[in-house]
N, C-alpha and C. Protein backbone atom coordinates (compact mmCIF):
# COMPACT_ATOMS: atom_id res chain seq x y z
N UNK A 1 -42.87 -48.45 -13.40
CA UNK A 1 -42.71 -49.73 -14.07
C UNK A 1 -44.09 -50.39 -14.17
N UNK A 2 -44.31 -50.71 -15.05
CA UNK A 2 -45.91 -51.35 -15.97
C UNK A 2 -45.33 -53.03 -15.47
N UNK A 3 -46.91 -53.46 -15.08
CA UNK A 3 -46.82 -55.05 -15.16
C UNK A 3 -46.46 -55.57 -16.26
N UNK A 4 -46.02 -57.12 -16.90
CA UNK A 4 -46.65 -57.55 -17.95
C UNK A 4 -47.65 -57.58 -17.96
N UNK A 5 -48.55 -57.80 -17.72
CA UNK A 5 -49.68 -58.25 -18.42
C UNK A 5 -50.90 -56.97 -19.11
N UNK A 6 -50.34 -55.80 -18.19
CA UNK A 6 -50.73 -54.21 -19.03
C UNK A 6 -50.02 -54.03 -20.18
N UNK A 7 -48.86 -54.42 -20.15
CA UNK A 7 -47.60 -54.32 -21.31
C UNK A 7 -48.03 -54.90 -22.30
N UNK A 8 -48.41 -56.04 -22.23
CA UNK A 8 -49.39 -56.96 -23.12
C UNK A 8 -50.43 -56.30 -23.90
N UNK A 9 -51.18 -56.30 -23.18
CA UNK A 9 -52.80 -55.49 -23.53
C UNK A 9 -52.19 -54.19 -24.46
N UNK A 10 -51.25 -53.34 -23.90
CA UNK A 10 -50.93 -52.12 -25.00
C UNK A 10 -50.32 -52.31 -25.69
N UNK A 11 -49.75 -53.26 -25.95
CA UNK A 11 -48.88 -54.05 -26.90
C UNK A 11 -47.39 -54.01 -26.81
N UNK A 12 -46.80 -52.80 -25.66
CA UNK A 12 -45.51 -53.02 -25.42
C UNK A 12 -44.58 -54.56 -25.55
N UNK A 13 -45.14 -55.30 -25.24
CA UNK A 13 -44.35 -56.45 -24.79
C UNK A 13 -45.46 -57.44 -25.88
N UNK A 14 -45.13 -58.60 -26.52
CA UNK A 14 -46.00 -59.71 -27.36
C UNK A 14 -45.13 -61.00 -26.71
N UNK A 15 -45.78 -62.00 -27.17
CA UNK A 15 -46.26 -63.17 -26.56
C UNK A 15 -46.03 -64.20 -27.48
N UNK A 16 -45.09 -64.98 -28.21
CA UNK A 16 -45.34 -66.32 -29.24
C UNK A 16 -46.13 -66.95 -28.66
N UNK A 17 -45.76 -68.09 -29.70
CA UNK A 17 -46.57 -69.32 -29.34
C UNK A 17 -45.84 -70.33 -28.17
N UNK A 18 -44.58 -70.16 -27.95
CA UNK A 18 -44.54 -70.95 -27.20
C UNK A 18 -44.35 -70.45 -25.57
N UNK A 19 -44.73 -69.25 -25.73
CA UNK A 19 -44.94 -68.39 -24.50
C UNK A 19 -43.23 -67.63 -24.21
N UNK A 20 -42.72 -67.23 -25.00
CA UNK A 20 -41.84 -66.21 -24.89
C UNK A 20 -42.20 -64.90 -24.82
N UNK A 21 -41.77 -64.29 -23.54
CA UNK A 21 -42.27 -62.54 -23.97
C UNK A 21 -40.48 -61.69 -24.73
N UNK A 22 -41.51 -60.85 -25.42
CA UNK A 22 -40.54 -60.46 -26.41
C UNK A 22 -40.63 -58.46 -26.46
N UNK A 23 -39.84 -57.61 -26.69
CA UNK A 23 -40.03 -56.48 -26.83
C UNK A 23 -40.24 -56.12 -27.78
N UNK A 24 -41.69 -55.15 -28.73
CA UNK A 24 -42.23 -55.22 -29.52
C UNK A 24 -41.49 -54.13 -29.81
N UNK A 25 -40.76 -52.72 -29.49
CA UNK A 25 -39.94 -52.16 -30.06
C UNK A 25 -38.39 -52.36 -30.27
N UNK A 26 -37.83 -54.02 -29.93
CA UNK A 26 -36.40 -53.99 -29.99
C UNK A 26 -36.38 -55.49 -31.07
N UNK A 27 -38.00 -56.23 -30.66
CA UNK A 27 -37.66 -57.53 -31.09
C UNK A 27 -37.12 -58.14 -30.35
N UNK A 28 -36.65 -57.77 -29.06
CA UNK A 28 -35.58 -58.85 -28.74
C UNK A 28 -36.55 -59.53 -27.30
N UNK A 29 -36.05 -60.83 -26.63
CA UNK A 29 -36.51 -61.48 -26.30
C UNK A 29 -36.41 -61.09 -24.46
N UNK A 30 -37.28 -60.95 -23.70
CA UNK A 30 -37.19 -60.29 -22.48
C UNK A 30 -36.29 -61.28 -21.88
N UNK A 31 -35.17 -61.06 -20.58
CA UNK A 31 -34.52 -61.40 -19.63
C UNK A 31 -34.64 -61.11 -17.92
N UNK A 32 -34.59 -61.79 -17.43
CA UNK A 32 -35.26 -61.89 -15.98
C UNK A 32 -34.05 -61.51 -15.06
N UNK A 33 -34.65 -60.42 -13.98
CA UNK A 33 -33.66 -60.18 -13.13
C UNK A 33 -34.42 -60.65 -11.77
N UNK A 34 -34.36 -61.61 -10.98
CA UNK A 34 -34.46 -61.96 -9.69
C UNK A 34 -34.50 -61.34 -8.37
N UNK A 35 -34.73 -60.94 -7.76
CA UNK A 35 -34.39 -60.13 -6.65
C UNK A 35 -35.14 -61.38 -5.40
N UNK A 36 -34.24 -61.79 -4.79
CA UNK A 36 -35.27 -62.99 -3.59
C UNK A 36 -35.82 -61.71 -2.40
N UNK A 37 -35.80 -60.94 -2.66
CA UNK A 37 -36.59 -59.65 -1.32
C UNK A 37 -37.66 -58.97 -1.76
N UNK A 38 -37.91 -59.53 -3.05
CA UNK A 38 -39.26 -59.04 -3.63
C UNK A 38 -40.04 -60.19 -4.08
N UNK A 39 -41.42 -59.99 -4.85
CA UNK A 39 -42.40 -60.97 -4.25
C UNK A 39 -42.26 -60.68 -6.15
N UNK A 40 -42.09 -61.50 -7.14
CA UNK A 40 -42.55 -62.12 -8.70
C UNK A 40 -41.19 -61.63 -9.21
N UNK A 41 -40.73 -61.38 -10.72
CA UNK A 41 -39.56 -60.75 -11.13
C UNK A 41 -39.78 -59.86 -12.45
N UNK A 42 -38.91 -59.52 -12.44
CA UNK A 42 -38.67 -58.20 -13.24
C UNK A 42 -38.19 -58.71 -14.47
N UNK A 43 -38.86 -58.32 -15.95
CA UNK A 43 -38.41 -58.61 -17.38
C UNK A 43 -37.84 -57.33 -17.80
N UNK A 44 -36.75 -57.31 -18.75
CA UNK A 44 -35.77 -56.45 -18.94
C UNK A 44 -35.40 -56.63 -20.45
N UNK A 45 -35.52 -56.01 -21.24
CA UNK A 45 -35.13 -55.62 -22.35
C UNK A 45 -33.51 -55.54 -22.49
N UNK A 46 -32.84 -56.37 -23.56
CA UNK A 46 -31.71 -56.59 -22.49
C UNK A 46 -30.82 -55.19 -23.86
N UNK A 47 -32.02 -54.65 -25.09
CA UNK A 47 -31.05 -53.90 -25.59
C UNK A 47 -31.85 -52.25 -25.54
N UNK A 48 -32.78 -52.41 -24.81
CA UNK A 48 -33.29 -50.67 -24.89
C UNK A 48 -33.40 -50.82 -23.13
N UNK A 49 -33.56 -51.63 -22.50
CA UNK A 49 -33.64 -51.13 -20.99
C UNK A 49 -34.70 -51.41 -20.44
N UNK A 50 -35.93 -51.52 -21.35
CA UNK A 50 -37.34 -51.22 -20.49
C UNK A 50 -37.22 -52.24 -19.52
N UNK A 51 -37.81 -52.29 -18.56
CA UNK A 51 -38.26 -53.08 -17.49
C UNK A 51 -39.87 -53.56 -17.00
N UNK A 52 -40.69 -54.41 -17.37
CA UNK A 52 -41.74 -54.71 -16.53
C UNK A 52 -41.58 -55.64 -15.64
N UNK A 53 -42.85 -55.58 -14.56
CA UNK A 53 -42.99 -56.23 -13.32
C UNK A 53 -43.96 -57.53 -13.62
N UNK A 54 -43.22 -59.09 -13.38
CA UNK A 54 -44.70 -59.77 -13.14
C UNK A 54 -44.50 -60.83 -12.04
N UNK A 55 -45.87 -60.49 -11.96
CA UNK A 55 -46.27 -61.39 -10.79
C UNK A 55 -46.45 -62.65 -10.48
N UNK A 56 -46.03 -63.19 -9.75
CA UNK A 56 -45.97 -64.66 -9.89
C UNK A 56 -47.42 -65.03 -9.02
C-alpha cells in the first residue's frame, strides 16, 4: 500500500481545489477507513478497491 502523497506525485490519486482526494482511474472520490490501533488512515476507493496510507 502506497502513501498519498506518492499516489499524488504518480498521479494515482488527484487533488481539487478544495482539497478532495479523488481516484484518477474511477473518478470517484476517496473514503476513509479508521482503524484507532494504527497511527493516520487509510483512503479507499470505494468502487475499484485501491487503498492508500496517509499520515497524519
Amino acid at each position: 500500500m502506497d502513501s498519498v502523497r506518492k499516489a499524488l506525485r504518480s498521479g494515482d490519486v488527484e487533488k481539487d481545489s478544495y482539497g478532495r482526494l479523488s481516484c484518477t482511474d474511477c473518478g470517484e472520490e476517496l473514503g476513509t477507513e479508521n482503524d484507532p490501533d494504527e497511527v493516520g488512515k487509510v483512503r479507499v476507493c470505494p468502487s475499484c478497491g485501491s487503498k492508500w496510507k496517509e499520515l497524519s
